[in-house]
N, C-alpha and C. Protein backbone atom coordinates (compact mmCIF):
# COMPACT_ATOMS: atom_id res chain seq x y z
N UNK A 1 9.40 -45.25 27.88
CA UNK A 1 9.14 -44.60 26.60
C UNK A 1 10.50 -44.22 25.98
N UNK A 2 10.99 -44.36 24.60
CA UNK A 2 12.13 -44.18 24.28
C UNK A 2 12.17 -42.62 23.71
N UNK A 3 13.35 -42.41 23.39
CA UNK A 3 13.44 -40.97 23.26
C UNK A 3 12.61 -40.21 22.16
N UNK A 4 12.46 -40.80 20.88
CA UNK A 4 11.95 -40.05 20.04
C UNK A 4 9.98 -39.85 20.52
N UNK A 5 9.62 -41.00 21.19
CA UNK A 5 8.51 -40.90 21.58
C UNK A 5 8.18 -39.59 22.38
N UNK A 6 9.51 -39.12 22.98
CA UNK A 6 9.52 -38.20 24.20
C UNK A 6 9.10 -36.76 23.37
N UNK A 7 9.89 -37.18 22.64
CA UNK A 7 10.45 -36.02 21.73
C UNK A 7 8.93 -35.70 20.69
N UNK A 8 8.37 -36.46 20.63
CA UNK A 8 6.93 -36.20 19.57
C UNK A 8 6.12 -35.92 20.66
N UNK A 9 5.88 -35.98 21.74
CA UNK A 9 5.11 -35.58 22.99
C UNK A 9 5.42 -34.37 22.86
N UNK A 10 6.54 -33.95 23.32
CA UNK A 10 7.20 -32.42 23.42
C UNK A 10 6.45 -31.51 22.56
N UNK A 11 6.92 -32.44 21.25
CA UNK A 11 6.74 -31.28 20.12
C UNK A 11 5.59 -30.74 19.88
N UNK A 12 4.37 -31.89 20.12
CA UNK A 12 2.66 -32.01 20.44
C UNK A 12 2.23 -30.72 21.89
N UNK A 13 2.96 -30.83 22.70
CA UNK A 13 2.59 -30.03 24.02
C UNK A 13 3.21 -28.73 23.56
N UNK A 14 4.00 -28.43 22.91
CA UNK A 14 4.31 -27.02 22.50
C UNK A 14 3.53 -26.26 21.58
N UNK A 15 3.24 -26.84 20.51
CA UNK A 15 2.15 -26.58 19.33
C UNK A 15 1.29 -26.62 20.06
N UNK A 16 0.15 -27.29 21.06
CA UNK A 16 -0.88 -27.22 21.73
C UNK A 16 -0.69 -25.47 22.40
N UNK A 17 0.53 -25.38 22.90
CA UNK A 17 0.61 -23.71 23.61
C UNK A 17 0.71 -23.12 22.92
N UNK A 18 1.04 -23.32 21.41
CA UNK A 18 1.20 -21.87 21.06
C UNK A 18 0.08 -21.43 20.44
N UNK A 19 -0.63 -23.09 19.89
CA UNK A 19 -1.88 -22.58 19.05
C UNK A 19 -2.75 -22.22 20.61
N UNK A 20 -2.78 -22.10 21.62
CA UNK A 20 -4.06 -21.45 22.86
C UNK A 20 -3.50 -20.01 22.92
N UNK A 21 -2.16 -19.80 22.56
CA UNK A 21 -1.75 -18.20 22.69
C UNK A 21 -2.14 -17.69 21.15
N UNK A 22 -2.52 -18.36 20.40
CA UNK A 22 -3.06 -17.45 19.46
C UNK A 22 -4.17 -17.78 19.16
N UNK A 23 -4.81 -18.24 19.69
CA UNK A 23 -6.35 -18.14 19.89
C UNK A 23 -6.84 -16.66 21.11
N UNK A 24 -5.84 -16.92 21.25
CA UNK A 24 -6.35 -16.05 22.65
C UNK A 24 -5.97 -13.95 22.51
N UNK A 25 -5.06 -14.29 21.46
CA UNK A 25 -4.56 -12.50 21.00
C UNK A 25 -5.33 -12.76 19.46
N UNK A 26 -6.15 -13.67 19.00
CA UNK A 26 -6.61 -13.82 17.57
C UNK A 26 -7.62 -12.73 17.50
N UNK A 27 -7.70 -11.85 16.84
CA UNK A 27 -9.14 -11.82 16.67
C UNK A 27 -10.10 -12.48 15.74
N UNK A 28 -9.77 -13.51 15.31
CA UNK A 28 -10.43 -14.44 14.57
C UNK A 28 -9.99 -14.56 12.86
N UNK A 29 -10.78 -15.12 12.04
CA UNK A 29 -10.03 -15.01 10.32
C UNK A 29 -11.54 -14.31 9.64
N UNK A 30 -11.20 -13.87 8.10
CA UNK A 30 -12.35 -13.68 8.00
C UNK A 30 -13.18 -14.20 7.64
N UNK A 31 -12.79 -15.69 7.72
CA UNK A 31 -14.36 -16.76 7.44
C UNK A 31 -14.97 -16.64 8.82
N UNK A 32 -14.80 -16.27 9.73
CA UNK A 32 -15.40 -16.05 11.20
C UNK A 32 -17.02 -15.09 10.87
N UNK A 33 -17.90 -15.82 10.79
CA UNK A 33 -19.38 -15.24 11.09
C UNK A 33 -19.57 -14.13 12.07
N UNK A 34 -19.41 -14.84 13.06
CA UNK A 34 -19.80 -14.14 14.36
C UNK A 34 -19.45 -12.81 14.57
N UNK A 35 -18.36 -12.84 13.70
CA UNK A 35 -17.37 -11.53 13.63
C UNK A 35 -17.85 -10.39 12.82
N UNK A 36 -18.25 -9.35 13.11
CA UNK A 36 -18.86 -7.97 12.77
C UNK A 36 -18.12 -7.71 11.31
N UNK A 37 -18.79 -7.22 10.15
CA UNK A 37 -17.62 -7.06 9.23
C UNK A 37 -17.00 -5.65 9.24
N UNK A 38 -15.79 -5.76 8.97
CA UNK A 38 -15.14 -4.25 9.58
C UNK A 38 -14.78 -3.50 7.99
N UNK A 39 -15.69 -3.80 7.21
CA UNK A 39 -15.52 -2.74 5.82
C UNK A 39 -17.12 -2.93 5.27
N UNK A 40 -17.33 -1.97 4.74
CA UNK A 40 -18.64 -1.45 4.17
C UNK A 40 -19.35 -2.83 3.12
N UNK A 41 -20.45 -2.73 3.60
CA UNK A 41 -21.02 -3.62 2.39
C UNK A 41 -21.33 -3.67 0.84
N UNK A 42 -21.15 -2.13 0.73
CA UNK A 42 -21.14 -1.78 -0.93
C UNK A 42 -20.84 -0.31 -1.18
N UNK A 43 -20.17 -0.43 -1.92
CA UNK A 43 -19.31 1.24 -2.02
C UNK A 43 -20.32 1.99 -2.60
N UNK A 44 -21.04 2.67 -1.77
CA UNK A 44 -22.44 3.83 -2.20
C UNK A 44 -21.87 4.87 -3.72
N UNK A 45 -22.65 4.88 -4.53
CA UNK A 45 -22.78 5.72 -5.34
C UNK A 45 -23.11 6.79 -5.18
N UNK A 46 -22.15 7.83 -5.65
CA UNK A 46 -21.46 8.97 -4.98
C UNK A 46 -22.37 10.29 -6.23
N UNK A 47 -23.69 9.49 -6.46
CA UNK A 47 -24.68 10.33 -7.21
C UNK A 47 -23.93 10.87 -8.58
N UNK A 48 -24.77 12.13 -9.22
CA UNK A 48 -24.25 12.29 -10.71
C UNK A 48 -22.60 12.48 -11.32
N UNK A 49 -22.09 13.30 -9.89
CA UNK A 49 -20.25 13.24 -10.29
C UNK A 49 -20.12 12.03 -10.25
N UNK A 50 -20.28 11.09 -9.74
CA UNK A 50 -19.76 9.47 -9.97
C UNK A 50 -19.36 9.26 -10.94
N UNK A 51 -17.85 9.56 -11.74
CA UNK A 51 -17.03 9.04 -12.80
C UNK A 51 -16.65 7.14 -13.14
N UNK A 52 -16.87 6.81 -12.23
CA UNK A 52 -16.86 5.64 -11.88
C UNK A 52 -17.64 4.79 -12.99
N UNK A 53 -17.44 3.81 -13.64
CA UNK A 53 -17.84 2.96 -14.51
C UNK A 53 -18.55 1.98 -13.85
N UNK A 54 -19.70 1.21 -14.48
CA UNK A 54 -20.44 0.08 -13.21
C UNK A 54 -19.58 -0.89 -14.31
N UNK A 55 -19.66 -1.72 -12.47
CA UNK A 55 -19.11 -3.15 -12.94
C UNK A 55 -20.06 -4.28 -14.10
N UNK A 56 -18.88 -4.75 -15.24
CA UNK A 56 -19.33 -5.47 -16.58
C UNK A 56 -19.93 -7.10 -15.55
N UNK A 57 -19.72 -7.05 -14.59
CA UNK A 57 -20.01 -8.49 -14.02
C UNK A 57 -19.98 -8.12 -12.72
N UNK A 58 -20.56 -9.87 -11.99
CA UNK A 58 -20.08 -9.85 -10.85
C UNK A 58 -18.35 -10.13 -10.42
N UNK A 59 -17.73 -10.43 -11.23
CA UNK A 59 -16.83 -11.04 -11.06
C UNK A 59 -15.85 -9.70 -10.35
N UNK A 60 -14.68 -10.38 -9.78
CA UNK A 60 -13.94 -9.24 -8.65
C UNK A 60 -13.21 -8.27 -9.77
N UNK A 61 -12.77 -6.84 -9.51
CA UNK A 61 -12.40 -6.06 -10.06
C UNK A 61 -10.56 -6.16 -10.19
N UNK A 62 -10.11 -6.27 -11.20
CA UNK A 62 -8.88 -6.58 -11.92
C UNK A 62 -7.83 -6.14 -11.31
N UNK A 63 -8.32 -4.40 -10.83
CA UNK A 63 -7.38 -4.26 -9.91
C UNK A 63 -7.08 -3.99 -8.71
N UNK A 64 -8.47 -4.03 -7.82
CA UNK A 64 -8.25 -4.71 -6.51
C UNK A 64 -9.09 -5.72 -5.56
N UNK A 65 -9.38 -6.63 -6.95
CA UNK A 65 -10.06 -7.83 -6.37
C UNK A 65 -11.02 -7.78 -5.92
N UNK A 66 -11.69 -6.76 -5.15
CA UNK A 66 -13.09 -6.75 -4.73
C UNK A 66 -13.96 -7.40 -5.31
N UNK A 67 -14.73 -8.01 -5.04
CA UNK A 67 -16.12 -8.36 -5.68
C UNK A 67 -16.95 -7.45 -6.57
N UNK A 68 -17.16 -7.71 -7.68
CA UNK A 68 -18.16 -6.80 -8.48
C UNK A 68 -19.14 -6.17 -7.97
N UNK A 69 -19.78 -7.26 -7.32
CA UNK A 69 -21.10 -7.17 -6.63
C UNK A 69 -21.12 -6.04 -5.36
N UNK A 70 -19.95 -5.41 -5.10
CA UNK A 70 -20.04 -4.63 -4.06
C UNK A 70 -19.51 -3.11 -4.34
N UNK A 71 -19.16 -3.62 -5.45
CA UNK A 71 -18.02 -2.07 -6.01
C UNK A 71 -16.82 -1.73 -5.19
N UNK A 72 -16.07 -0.95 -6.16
CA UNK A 72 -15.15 -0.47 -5.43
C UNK A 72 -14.53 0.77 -5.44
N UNK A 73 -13.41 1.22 -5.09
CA UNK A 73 -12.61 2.76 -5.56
C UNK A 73 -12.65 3.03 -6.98
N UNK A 74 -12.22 1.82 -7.75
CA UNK A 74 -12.67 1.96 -9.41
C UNK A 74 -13.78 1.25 -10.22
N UNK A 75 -15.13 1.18 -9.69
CA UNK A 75 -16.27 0.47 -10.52
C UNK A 75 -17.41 0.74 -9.36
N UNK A 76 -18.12 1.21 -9.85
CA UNK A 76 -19.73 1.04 -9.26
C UNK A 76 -20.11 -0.11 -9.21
N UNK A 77 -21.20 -0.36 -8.14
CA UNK A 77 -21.34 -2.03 -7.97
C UNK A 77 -22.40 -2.84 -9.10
N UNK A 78 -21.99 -4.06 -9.55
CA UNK A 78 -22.33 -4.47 -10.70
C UNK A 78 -23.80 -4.48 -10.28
N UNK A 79 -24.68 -4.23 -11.40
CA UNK A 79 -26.26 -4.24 -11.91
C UNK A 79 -26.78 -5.08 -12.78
N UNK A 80 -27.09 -6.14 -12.06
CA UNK A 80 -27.80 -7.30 -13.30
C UNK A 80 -28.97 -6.26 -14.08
N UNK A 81 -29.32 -6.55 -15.60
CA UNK A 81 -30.30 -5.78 -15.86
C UNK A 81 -31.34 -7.07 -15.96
N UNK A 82 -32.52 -6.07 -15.90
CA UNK A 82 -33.67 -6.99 -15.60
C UNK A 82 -34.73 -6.67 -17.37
N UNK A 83 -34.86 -7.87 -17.46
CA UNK A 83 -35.52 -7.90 -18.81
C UNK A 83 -36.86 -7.74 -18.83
């Protein structure tokens, strides 16, 4: 086998170890299902003091991306109205 062949083996058996050492300290990404979600499913409305504006859409909030649909620190969670 000539050298560069050697050398693309190498490089293949190292990347193979490092991606099993980070599988192994991973705790996964958050497209991972299986995985418990570790933040609230919708920011509860905090009753009549709620200064909070409801979200104009679902769309994520401007300034910290959240999803409409779930609310956040600045928007109550968006309310389709029903006709």
């Amino acid at each position: 086998m000539n050298q560069l062949a050697q050398q693309i083996q190498e490089d293949a058996r190292r990347r193979e170890e490092r991606v099993a050492i980070a599988r192994k300290f991973s705790n996964g990404t958050p497209l991972d299902v299986d995985r418990g979600g570790s933040f609230p499913l919708q920011m509860p409305d905090r009753g009549a003091g709620d200064a909070r504006p409801y979200a104009v859409s679902a769309d994520p909030c401007p300034r910290c991306a959240t999803r409409g649909a779930l609310g956040c620190a600045h928007q109550k969670p968006y309310q389709p109205r029903s006709n």
